[in-house]
PDB file of N, CA and C in Angstrom:
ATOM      1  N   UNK A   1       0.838  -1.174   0.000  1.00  0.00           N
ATOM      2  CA  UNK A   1       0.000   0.000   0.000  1.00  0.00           C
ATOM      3  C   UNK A   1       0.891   1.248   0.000  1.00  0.00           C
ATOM      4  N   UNK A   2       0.604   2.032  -0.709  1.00  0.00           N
ATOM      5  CA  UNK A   2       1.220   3.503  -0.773  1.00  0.00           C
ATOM      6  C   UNK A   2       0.822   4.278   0.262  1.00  0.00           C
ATOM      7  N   UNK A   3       1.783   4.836   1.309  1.00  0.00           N
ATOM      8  CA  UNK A   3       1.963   6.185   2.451  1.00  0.00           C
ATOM      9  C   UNK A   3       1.477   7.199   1.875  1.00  0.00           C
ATOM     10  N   UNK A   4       0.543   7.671   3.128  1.00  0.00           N
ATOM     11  CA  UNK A   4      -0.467   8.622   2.972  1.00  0.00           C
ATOM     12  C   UNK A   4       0.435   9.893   2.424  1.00  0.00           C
ATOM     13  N   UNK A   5       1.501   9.984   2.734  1.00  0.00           N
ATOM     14  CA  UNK A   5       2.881  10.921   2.737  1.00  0.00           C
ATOM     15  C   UNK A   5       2.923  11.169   1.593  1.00  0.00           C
ATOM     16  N   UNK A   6       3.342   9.672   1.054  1.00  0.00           N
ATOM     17  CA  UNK A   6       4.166   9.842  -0.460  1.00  0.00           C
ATOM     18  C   UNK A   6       2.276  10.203  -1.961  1.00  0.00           C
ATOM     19  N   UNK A   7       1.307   9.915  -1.533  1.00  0.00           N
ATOM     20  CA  UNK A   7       0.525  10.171  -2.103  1.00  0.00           C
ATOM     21  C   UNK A   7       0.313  12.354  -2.070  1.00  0.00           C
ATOM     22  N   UNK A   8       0.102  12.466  -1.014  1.00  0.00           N
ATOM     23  CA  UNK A   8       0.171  13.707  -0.416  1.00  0.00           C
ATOM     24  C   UNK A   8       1.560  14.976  -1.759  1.00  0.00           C
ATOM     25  N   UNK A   9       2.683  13.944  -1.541  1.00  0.00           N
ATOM     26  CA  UNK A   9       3.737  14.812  -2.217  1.00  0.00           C
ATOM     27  C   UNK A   9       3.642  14.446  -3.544  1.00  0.00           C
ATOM     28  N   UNK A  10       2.703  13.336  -4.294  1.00  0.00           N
ATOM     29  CA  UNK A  10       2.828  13.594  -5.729  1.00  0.00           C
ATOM     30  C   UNK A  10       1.513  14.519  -5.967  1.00  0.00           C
ATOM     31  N   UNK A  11       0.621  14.629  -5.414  1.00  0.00           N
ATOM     32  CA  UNK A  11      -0.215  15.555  -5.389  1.00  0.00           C
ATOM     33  C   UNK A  11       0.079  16.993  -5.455  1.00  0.00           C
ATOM     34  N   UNK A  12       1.298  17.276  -5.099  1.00  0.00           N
ATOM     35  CA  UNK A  12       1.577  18.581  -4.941  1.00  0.00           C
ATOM     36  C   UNK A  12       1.779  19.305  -5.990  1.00  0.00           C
ATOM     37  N   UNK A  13       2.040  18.676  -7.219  1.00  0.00           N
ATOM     38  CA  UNK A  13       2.020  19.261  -8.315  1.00  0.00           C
ATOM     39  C   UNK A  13       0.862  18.981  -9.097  1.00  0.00           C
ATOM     40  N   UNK A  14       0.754  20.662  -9.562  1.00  0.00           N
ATOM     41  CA  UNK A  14      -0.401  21.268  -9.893  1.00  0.00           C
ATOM     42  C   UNK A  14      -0.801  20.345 -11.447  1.00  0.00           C
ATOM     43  N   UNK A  15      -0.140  19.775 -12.170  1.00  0.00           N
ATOM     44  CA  UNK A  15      -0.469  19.078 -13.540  1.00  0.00           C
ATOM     45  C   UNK A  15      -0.759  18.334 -13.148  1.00  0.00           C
ATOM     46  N   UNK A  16      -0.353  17.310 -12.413  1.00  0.00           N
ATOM     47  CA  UNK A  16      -0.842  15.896 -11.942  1.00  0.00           C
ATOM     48  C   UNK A  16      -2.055  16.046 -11.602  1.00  0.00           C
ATOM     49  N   UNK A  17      -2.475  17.060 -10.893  1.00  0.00           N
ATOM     50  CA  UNK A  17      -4.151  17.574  -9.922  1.00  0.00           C
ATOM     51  C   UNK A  17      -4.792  17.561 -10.865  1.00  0.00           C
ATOM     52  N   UNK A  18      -4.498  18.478 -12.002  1.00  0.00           N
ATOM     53  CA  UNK A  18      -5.197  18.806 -13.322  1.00  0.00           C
ATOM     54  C   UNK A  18      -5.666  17.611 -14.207  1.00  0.00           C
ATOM     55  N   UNK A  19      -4.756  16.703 -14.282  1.00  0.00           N
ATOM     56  CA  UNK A  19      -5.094  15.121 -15.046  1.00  0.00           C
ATOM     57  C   UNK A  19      -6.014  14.300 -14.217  1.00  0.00           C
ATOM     58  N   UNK A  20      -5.663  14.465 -12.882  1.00  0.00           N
ATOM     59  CA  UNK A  20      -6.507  14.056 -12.276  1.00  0.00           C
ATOM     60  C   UNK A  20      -8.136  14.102 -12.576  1.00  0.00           C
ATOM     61  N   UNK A  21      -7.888  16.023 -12.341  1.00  0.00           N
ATOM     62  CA  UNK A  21      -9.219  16.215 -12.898  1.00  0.00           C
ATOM     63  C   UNK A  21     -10.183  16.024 -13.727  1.00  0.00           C
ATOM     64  N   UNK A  22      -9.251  16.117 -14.741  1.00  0.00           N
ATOM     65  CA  UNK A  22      -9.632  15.660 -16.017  1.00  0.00           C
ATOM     66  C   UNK A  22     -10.280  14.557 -16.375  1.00  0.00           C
ATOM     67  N   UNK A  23      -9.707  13.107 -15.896  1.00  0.00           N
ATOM     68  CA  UNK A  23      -9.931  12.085 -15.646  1.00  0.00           C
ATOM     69  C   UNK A  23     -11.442  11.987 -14.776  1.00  0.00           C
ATOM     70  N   UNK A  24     -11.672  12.902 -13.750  1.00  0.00           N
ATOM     71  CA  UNK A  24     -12.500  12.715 -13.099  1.00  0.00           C
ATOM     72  C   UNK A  24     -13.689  12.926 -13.593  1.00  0.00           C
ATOM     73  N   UNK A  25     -13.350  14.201 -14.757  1.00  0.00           N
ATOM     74  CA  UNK A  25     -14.819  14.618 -15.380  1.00  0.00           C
ATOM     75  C   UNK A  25     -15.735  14.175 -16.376  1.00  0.00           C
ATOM     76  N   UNK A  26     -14.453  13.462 -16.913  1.00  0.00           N
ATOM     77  CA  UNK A  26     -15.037  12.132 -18.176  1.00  0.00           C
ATOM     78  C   UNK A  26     -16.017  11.435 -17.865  1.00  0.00           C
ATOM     79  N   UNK A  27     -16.711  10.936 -18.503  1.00  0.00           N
ATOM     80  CA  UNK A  27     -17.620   9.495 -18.917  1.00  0.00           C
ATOM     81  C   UNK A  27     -16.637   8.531 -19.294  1.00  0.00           C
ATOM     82  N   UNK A  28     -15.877   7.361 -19.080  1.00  0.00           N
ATOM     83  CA  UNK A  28     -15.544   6.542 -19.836  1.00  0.00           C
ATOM     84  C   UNK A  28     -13.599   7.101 -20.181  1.00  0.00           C
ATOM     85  N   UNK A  29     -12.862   6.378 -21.035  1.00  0.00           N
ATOM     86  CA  UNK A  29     -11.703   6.412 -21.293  1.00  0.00           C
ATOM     87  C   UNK A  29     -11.004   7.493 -21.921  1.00  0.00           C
ATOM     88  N   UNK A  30     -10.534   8.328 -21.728  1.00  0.00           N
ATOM     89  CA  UNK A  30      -9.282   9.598 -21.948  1.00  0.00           C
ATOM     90  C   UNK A  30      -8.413   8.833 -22.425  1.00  0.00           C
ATOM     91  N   UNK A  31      -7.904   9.497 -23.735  1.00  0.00           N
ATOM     92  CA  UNK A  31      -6.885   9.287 -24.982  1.00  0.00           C
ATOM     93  C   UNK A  31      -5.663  10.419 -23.533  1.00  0.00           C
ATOM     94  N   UNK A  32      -4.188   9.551 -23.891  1.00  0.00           N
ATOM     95  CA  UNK A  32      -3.112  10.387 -22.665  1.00  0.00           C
ATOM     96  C   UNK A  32      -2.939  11.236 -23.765  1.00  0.00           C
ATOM     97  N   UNK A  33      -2.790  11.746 -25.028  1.00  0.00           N
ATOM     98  CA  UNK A  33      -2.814  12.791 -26.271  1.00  0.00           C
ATOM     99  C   UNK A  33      -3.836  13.827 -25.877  1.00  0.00           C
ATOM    100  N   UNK A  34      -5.246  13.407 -25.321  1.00  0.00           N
ATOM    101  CA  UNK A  34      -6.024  14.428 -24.558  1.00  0.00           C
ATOM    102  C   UNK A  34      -5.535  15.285 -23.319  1.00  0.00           C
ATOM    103  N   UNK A  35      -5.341  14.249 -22.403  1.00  0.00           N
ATOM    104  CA  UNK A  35      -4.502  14.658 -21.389  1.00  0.00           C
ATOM    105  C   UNK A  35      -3.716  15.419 -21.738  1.00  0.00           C
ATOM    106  N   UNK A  36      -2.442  15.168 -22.142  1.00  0.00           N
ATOM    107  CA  UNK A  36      -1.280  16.140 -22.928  1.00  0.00           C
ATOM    108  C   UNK A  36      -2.390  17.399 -23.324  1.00  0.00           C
ATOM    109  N   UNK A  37      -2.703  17.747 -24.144  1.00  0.00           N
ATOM    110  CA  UNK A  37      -3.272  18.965 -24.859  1.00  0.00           C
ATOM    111  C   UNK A  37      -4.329  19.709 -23.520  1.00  0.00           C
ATOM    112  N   UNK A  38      -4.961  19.317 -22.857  1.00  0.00           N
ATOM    113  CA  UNK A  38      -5.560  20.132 -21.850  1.00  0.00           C
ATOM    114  C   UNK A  38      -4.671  20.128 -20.658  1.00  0.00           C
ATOM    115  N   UNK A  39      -3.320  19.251 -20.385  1.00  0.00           N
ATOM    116  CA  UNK A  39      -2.458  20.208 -19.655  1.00  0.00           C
ATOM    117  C   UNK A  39      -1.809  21.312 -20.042  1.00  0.00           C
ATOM    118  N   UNK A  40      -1.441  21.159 -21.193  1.00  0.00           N
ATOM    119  CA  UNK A  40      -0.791  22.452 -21.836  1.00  0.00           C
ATOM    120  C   UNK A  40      -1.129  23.451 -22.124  1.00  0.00           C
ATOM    121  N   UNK A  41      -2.881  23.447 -21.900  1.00  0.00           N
ATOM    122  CA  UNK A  41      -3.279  24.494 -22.308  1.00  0.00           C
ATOM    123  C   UNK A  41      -4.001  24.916 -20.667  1.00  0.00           C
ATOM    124  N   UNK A  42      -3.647  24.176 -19.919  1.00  0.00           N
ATOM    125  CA  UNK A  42      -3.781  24.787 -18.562  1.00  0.00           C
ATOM    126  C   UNK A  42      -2.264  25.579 -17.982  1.00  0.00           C
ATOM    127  N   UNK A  43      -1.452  25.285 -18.738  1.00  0.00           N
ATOM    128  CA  UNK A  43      -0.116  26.134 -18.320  1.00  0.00           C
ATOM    129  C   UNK A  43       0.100  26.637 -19.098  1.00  0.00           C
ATOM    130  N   UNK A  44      -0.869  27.190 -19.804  1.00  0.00           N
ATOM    131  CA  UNK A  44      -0.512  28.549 -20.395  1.00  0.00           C
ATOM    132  C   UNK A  44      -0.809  29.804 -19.794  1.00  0.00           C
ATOM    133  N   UNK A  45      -0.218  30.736 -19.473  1.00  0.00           N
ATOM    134  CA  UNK A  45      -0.266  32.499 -18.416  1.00  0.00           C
ATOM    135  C   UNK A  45       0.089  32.982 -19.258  1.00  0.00           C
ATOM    136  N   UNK A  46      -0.829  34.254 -19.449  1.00  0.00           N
ATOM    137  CA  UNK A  46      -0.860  35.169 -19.720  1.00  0.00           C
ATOM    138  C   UNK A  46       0.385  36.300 -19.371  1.00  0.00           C
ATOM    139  N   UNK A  47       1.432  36.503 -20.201  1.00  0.00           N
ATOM    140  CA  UNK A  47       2.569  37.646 -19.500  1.00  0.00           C
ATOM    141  C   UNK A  47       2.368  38.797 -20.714  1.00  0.00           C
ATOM    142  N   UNK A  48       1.845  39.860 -20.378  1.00  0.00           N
ATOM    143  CA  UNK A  48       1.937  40.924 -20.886  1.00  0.00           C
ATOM    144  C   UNK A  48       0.896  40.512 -22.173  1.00  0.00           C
ATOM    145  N   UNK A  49       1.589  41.174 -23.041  1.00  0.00           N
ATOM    146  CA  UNK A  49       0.624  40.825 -24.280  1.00  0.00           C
ATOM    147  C   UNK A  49       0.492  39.401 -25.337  1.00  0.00           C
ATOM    148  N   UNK A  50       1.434  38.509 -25.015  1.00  0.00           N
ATOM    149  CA  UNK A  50       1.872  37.245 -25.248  1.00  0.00           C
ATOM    150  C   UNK A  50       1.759  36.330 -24.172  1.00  0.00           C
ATOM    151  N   UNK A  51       1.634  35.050 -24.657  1.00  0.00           N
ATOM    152  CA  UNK A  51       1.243  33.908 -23.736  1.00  0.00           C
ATOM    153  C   UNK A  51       2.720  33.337 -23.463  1.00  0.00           C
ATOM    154  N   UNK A  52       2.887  32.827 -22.289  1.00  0.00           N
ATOM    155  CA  UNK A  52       4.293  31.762 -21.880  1.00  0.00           C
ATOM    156  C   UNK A  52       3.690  30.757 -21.574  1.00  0.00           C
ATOM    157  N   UNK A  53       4.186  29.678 -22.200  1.00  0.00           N
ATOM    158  CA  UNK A  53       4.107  28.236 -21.502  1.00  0.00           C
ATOM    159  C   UNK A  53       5.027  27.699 -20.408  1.00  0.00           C
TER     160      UNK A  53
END
């Protein structure tokens, strides 16, 4: 069984939460090519008048 600890610290990063999510909101099976493309477009910020990834 995996420590409540070590679950806790992969959680801590914010993409992993996000796939998570993702996963959670589906009906049924997520393509990881989906995944990929709605993380990336969750780390995209806004800096000035151009986007940074």
């Amino acid at each position: 069984m995996v420590a409540l600890d070590e679950v806790f610290e992969l959680l801590e990063d914010q993409r992993r939460r996000y796939a998570l999510y993702c996963l959670y909101e589906k009906d049924g099976p997520v393509a990881v090519s989906e995944l990929v493309k709605k993380n990336r477009e969750m780390g995209r910020r806004p800096v000035g008048d151009r986007w940074e990834y």
